[in-house]
Protein backbone atom coordinates (compact mmCIF):
# COMPACT_ATOMS: atom_id res chain seq x y z
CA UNK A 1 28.37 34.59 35.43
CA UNK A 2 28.93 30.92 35.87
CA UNK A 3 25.91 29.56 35.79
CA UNK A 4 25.28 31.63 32.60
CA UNK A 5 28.19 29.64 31.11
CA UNK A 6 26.11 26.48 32.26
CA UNK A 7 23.23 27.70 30.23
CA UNK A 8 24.80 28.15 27.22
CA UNK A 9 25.53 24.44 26.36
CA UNK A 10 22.15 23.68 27.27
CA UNK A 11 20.39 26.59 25.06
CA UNK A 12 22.93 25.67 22.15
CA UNK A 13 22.10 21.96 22.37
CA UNK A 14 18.38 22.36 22.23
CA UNK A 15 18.70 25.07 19.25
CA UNK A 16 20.69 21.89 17.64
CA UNK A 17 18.15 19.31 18.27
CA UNK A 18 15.39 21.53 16.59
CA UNK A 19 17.17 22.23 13.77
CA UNK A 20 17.67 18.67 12.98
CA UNK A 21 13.87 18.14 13.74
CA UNK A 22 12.75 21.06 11.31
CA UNK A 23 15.48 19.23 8.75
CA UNK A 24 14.21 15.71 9.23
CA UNK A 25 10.70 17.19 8.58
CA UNK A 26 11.61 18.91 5.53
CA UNK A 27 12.90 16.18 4.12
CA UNK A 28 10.07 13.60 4.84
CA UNK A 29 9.26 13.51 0.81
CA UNK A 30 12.45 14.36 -0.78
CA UNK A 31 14.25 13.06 -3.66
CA UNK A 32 10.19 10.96 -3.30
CA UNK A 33 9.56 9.70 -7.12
CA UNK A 34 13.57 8.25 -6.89
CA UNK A 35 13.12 6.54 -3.37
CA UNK A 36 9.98 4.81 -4.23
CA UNK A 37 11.36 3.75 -7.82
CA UNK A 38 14.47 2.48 -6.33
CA UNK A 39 11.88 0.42 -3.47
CA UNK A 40 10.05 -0.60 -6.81
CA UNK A 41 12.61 -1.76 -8.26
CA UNK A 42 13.79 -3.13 -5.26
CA UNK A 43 10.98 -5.67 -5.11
CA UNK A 44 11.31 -6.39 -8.85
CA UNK A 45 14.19 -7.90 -8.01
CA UNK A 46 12.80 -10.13 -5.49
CA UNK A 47 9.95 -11.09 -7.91
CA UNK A 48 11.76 -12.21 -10.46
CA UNK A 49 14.07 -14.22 -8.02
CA UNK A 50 11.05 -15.26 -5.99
CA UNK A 51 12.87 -14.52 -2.98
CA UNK A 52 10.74 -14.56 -0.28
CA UNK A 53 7.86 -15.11 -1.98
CA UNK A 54 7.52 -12.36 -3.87
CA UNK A 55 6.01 -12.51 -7.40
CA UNK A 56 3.97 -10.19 -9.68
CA UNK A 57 1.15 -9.71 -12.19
CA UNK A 58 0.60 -7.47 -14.72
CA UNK A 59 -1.82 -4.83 -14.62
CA UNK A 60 -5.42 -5.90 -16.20
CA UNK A 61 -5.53 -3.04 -18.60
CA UNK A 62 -2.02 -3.81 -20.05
CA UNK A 63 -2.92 -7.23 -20.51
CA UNK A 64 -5.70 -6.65 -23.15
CA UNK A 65 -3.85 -4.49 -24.75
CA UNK A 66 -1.24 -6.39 -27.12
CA UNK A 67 2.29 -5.67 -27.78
CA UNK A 68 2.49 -3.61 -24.66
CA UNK A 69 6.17 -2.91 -23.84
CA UNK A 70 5.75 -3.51 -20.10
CA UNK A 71 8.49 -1.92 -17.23
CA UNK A 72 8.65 -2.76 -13.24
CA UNK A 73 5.45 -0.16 -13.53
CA UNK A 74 3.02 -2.29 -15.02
CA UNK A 75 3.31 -5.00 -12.25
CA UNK A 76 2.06 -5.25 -9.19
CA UNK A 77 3.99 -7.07 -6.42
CA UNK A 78 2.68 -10.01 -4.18
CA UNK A 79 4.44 -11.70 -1.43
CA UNK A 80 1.21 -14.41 -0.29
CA UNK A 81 0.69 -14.51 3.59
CA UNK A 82 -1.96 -16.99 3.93
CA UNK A 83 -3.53 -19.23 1.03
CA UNK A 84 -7.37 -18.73 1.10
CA UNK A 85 -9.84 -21.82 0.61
CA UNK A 86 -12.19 -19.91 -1.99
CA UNK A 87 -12.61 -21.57 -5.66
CA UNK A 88 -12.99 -18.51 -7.93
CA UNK A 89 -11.81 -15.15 -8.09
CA UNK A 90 -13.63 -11.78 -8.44
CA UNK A 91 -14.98 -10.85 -11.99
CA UNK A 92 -15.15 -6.92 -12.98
CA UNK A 93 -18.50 -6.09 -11.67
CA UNK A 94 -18.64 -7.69 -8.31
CA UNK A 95 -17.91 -6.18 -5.08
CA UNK A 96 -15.78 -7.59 -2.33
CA UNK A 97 -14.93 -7.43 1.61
CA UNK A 98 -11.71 -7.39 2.19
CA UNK A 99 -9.20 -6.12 5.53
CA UNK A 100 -6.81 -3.70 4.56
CA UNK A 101 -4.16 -1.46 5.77
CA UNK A 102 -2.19 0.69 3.69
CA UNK A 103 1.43 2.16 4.19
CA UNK A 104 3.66 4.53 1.89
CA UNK A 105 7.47 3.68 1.87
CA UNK A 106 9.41 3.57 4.80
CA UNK A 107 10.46 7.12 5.83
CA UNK A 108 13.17 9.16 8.18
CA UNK A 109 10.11 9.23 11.09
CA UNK A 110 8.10 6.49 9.48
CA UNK A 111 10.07 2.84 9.33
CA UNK A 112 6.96 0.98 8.75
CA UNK A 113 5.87 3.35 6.44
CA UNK A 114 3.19 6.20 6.99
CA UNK A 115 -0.32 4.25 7.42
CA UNK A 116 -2.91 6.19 5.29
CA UNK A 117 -5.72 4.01 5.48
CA UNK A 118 -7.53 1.05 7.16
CA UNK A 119 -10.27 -0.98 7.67
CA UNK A 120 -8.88 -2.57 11.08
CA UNK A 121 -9.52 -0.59 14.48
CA UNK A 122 -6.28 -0.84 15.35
CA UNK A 123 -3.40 -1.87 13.33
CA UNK A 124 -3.43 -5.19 13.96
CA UNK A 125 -6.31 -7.15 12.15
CA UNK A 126 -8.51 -9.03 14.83
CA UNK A 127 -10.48 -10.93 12.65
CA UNK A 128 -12.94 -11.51 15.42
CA UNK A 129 -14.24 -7.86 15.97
CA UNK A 130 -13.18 -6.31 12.64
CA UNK A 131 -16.07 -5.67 10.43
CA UNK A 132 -14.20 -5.96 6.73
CA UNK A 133 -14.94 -3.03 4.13
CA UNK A 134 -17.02 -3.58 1.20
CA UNK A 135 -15.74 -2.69 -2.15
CA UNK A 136 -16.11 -2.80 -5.64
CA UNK A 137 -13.53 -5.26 -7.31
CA UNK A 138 -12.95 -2.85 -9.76
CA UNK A 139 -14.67 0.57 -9.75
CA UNK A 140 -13.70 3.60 -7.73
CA UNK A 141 -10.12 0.84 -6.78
CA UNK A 142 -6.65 2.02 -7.93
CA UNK A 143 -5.82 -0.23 -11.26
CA UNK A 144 -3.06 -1.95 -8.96
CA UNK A 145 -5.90 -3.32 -6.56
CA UNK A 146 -8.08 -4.22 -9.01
CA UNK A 147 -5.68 -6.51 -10.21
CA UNK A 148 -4.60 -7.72 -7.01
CA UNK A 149 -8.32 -8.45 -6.40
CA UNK A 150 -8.73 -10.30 -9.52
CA UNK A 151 -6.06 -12.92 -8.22
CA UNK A 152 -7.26 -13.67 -5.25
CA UNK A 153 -9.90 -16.45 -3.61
CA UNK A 154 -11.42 -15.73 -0.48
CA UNK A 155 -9.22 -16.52 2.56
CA UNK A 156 -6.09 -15.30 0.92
CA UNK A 157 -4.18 -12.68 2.22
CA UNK A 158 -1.34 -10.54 0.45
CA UNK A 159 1.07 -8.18 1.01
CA UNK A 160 1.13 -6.23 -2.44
CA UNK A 161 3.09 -2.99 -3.57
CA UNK A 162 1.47 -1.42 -5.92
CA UNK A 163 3.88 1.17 -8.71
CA UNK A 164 2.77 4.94 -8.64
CA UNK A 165 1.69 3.99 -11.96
CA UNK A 166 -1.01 1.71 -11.07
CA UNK A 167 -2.25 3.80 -7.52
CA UNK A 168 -2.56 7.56 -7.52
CA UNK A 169 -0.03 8.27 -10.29
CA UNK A 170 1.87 12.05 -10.21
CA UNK A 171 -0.45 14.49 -8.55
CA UNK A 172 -0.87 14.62 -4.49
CA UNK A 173 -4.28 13.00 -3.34
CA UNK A 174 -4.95 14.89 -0.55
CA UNK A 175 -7.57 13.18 0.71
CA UNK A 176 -5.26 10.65 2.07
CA UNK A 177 -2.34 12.99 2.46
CA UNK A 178 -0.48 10.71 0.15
CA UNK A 179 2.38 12.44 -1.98
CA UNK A 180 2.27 11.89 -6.26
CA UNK A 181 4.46 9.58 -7.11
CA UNK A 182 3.83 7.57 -4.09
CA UNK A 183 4.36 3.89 -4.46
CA UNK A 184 1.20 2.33 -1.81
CA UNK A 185 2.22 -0.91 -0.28
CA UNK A 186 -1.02 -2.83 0.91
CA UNK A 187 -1.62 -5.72 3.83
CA UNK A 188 -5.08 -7.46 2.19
CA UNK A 189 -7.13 -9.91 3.06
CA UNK A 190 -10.34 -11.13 0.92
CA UNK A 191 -12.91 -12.23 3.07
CA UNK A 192 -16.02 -12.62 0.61
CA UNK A 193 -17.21 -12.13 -2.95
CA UNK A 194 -20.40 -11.07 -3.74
CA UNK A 195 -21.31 -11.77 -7.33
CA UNK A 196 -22.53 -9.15 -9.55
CA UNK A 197 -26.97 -8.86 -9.67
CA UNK A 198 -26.52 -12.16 -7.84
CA UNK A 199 -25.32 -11.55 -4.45
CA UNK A 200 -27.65 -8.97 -3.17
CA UNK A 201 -27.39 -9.24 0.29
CA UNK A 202 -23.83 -7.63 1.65
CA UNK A 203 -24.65 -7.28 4.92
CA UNK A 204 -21.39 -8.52 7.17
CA UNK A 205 -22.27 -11.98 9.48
């Protein structure tokens, strides 16, 4: 009988710890469109302080389009991490190489955020071995990394959030298991430009 009293703790305590578990994984994505508005927003702030860095840039397709009423949605956010060498900046047409690693917000299991795609082996860039992807500067990109690509020389490097808005708007792309809403928070680095029916050759060396 006494070492059934012994037991008991021990059963109740584990039945506790799951239950939190099963609760912390419920709640991975609640309450999701207000969190990553309020990190939005949160950067805004910065931005317009230039605290730390941090500025932002309209979104290309609100730019041509006059007397736009623009919100903390119709930026993208940049915080530069290394100034690249390069004298011009991708037109429409070309395609690029660029590093990348994207993130979601920082969650309850996720600080760094939830890493739903890359270009680097591991999650640190080793610009040595890793081969960087090629892309179209505009194309099959979100609108937010179009524009982000637009602003950029080769050599630079960003980190740039990019508003629901301007990524994968309201539905769920499942693809990448990333939730609508979802504001995508990118580390970038253009390595080359390849100039539209110029360039022909994009083979990495």
């Amino acid at each position: 009988m006494k070492k059934l009293f012994h037991i008991l703790p021990l059963f109740a305590t584990l039945i506790f710890l799951a239950s939190c578990n099963e609760k912390n994984e419920a709640g991975e994505y609640d309450n999701w469109q207000a969190r990553n508005q309020h990190y939005v927003d949160s950067i805004a702030v910065l931005a317009a302080r230039g605290t730390d860095g941090w500025t932002r840039i309209a979104s290309y397709k609100l730019v041509e389009k006059e007397g736009t009423s623009l919100t903390n949605n119709s930026y993208i956010y940049v915080q530069k991490l290394e100034n690249g060498e390069g004298e011009r900046m991708p037109e429409f047409n070309d395609s690029v190489r660029a590093h990348y690693l994207g993130r979601l917000i920082p969650s309850a299991s996720h600080e760094q955020g939830t890493v739903f795609g890359r270009s680097y082996k591991t999650y640190a860039l080793n610009e040595a071995t890793d081969v960087p992807a090629l892309l179209p500067a505009a194309g099959n990109n979100v609108v937010g990394m179009t524009t982000a690509f637009m602003h950029m020389v080769e050599g630079d490097r960003w980190k740039v959030v990019i508003p629901y808005s301007l990524g994968y708007g309201t539905s769920t792309y499942s693809t990448a298991n990333i939730p609508g809403y979802s504001a995508l928070i990118f580390d970038v680095k253009l390595a080359r430009i390849y100039r539209y029916k110029i360039d022909t050759n994009t083979t990495w060396h």
